[in-house]
C-alpha atoms as a PDB file:
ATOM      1  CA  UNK A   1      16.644  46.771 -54.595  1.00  0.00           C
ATOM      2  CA  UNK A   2      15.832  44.969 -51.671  1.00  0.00           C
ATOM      3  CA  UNK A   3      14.309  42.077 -53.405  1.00  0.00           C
ATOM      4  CA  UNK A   4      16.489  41.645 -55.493  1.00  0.00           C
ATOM      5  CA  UNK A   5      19.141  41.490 -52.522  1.00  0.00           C
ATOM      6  CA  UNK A   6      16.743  38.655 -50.968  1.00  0.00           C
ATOM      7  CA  UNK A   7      16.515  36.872 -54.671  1.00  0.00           C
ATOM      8  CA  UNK A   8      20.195  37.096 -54.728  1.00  0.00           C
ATOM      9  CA  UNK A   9      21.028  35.519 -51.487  1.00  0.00           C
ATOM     10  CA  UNK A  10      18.380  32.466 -51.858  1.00  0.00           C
ATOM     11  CA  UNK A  11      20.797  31.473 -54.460  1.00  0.00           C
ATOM     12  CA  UNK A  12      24.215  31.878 -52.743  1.00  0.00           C
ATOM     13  CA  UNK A  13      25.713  28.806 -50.342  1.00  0.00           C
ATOM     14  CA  UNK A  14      25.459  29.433 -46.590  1.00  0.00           C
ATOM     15  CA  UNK A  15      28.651  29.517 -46.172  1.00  0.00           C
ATOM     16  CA  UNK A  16      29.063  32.283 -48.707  1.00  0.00           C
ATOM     17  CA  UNK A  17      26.298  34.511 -47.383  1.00  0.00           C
ATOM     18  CA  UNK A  18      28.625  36.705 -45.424  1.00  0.00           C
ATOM     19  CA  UNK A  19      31.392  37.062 -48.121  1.00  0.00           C
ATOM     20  CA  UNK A  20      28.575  37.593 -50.697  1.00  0.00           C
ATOM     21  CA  UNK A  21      27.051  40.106 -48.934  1.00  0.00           C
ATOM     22  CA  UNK A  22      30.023  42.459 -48.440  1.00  0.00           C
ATOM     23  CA  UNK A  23      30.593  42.127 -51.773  1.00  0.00           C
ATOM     24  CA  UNK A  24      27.208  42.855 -53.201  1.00  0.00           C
ATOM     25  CA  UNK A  25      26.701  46.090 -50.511  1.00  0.00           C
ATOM     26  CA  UNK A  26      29.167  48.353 -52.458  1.00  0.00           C
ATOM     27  CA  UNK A  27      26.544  47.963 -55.783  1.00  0.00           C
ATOM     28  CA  UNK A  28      23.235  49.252 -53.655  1.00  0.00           C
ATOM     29  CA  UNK A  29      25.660  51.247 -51.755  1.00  0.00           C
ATOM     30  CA  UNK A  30      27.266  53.019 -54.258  1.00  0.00           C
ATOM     31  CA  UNK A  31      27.044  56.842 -54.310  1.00  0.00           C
ATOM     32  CA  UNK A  32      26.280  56.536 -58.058  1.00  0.00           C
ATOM     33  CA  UNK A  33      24.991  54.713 -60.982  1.00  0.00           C
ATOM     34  CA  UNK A  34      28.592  54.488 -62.684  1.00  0.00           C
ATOM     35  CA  UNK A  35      29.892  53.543 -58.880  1.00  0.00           C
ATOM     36  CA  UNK A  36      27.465  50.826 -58.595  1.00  0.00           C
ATOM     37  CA  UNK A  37      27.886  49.238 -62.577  1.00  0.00           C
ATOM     38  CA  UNK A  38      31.713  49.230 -61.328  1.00  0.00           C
ATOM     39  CA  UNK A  39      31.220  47.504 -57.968  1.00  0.00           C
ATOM     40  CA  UNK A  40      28.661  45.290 -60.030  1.00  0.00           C
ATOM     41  CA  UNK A  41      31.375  44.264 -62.694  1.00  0.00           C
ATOM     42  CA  UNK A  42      33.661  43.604 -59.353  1.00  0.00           C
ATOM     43  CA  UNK A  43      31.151  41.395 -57.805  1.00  0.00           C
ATOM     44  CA  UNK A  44      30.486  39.541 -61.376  1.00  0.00           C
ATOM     45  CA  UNK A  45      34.529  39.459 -61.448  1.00  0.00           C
ATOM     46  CA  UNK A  46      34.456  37.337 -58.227  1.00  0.00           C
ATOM     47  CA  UNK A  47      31.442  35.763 -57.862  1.00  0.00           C
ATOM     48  CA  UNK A  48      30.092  34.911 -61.374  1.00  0.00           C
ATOM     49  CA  UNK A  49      31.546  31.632 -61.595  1.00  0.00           C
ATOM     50  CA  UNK A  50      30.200  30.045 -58.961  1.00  0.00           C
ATOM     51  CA  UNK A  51      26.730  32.044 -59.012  1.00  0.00           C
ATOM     52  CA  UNK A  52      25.940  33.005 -62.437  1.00  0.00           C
ATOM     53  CA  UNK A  53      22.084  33.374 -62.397  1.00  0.00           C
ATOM     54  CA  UNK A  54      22.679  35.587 -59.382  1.00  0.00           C
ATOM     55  CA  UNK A  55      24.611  37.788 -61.238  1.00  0.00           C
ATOM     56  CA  UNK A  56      22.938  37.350 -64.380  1.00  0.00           C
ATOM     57  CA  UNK A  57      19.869  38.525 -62.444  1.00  0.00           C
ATOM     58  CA  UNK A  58      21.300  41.457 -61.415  1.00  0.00           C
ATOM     59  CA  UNK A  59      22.486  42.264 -65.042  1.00  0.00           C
ATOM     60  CA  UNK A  60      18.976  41.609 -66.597  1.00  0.00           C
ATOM     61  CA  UNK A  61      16.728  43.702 -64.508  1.00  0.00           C
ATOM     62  CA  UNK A  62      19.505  46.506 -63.662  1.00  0.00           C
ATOM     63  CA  UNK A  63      17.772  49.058 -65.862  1.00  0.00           C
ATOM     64  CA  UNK A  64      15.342  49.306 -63.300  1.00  0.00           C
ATOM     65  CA  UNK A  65      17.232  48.721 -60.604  1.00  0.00           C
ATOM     66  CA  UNK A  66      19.719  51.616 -61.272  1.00  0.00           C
ATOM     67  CA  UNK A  67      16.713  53.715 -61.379  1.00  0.00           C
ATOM     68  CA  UNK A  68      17.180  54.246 -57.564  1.00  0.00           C
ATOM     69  CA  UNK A  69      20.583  56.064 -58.224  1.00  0.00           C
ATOM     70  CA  UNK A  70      18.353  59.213 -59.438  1.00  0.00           C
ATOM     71  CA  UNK A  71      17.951  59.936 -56.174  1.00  0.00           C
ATOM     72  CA  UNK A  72      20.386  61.797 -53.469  1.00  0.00           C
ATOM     73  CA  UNK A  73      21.504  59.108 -50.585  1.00  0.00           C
ATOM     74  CA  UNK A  74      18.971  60.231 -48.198  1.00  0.00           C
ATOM     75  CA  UNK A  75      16.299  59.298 -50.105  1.00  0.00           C
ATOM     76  CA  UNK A  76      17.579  55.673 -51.566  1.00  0.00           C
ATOM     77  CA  UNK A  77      17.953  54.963 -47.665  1.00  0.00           C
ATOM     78  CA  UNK A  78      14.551  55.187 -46.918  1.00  0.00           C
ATOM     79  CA  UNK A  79      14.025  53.369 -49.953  1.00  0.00           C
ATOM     80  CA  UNK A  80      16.020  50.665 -48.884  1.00  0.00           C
ATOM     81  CA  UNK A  81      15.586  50.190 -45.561  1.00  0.00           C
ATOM     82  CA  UNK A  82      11.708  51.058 -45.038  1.00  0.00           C
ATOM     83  CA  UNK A  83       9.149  47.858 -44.904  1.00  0.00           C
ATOM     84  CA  UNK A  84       6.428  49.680 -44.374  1.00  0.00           C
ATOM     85  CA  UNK A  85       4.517  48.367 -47.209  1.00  0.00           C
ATOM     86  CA  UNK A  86       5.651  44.799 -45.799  1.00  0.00           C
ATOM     87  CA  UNK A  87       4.790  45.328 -43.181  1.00  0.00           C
ATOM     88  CA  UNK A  88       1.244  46.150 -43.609  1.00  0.00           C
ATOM     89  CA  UNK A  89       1.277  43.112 -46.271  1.00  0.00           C
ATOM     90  CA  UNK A  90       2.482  40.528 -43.058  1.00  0.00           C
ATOM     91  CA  UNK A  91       0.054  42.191 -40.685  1.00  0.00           C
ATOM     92  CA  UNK A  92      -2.687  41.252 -43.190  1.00  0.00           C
ATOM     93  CA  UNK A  93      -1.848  37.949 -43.533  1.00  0.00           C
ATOM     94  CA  UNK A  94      -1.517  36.949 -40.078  1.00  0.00           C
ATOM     95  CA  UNK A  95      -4.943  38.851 -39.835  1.00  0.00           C
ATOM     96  CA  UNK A  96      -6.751  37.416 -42.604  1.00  0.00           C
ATOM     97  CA  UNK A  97      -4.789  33.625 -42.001  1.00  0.00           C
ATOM     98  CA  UNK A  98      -6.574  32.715 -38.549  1.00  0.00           C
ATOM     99  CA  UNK A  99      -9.911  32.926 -39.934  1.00  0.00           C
ATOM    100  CA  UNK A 100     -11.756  30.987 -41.730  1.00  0.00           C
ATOM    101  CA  UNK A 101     -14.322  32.997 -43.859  1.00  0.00           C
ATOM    102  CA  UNK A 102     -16.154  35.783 -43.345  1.00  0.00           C
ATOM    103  CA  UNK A 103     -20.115  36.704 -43.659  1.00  0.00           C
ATOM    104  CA  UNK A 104     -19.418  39.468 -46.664  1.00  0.00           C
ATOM    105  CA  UNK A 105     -16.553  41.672 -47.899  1.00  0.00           C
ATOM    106  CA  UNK A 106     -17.494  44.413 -45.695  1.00  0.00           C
ATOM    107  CA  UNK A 107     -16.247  42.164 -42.528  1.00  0.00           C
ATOM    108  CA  UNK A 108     -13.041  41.759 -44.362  1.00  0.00           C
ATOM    109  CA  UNK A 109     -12.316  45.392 -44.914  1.00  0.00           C
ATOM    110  CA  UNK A 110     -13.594  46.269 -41.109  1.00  0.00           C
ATOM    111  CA  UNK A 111     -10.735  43.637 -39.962  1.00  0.00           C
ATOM    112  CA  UNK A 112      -8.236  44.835 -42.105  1.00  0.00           C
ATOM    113  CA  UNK A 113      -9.052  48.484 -41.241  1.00  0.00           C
ATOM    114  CA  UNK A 114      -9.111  47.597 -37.347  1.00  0.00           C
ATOM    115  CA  UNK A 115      -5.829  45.862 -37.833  1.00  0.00           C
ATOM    116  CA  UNK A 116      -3.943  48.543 -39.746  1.00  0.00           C
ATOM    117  CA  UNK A 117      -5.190  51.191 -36.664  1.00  0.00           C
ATOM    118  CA  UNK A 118      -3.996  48.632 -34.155  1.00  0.00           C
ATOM    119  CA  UNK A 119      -0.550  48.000 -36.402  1.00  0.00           C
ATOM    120  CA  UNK A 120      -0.229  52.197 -37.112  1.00  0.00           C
ATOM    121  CA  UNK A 121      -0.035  51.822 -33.130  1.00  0.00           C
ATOM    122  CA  UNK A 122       2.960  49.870 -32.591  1.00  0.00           C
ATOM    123  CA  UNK A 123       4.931  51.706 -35.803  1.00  0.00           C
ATOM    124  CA  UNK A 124       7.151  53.976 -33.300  1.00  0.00           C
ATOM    125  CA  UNK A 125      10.862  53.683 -34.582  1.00  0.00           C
ATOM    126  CA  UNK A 126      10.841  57.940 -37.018  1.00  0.00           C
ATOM    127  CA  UNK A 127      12.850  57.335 -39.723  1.00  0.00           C
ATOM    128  CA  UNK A 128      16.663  58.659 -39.560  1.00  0.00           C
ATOM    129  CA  UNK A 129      16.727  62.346 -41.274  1.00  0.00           C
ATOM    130  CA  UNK A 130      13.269  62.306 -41.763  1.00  0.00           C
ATOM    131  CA  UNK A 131      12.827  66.482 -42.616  1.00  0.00           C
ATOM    132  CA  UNK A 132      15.617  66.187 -44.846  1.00  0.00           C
ATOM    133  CA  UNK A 133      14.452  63.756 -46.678  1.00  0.00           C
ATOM    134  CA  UNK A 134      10.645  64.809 -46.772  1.00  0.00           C
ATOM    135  CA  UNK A 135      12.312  68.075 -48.323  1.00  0.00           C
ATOM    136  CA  UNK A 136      14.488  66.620 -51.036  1.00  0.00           C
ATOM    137  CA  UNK A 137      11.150  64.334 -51.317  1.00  0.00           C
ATOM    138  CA  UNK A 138       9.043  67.300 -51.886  1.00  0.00           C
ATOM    139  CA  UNK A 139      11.655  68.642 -54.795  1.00  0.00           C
ATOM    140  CA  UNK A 140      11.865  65.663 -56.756  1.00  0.00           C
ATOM    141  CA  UNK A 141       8.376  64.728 -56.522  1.00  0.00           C
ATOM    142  CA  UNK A 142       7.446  68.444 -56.954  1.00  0.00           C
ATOM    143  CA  UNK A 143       3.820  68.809 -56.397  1.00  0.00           C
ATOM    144  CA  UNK A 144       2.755  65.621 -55.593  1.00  0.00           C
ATOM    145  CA  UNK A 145       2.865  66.131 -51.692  1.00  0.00           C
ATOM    146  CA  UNK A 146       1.229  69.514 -51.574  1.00  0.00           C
ATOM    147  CA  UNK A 147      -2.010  68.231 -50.177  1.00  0.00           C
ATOM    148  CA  UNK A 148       0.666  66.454 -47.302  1.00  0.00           C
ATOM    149  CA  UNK A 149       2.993  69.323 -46.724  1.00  0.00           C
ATOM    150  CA  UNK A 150       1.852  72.242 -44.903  1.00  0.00           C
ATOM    151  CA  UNK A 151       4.471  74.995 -44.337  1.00  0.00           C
END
């Protein structure tokens, strides 16, 4: 959802960012699936005129996107607003982008492995609700965090 809601903006006029965004939060904010196709038909209502590959984009790929509304509200706001995978991604980069080559691949793995400990470091800020959402986690994934999960 959240790259779509960076796709979407790209393609929306500075000076309707803010408006836009409003608009748009009630869809990925919704508190379910038939909440969100409403506040979508809204936003296409509005906006559709003046940005109709946004929302045309938003229509094509919302059979995935709506997949998110499976979940209870805890868990799509981790979903949404955790970068973690990001962030490892722009760590790498900025590790891999200020050298020039390496001897073998084995360097390359020791550097990215040295910078993920040195990254895992600085990743402080727990995650709002974070036992609550481990739990409903642990029920809708049942199984798969066993190994994890020691009670």
């Amino acid at each position: 959802v959240i790259h779509q809601i960076r796709n979407s903006i790209k393609y929306v006029a500075s000076k309707h960012h803010k408006a836009f965004m409003a608009d748009l939060k009630p869809v990925y904010r919704a508190v379910s699936k038939e909440a969100a196709e409403t506040a979508l038909d809204e936003l296409e209502e509005k906006w559709g005129q003046q940005y109709p590959v946004v929302l045309q984009s938003w229509r094509k790929k919302w059979e995935n996107l709506s997949h998110y509304f499976r979940y209870p509200a805890t868990i799509r706001k981790v979903i949404y607003t955790t970068n973690a995978i990001e962030s490892v991604h722009r760590q790498f980069r900025k590790l891999t982008k200020t050298k020039g080559a390496l001897p073998n691949e084995n360097s390359l793995l020791k550097l990215l492995y040295l910078g993920l400990m040195n990254a895992q470091e600085k990743w402080t800020m727990p995650i709002q609700s974070w036992n609550l959402t481990l739990s409903q986690l642990a029920i809708y994934f049942e199984g798969r965090l066993d190994k994890v999960i020691t009670l």
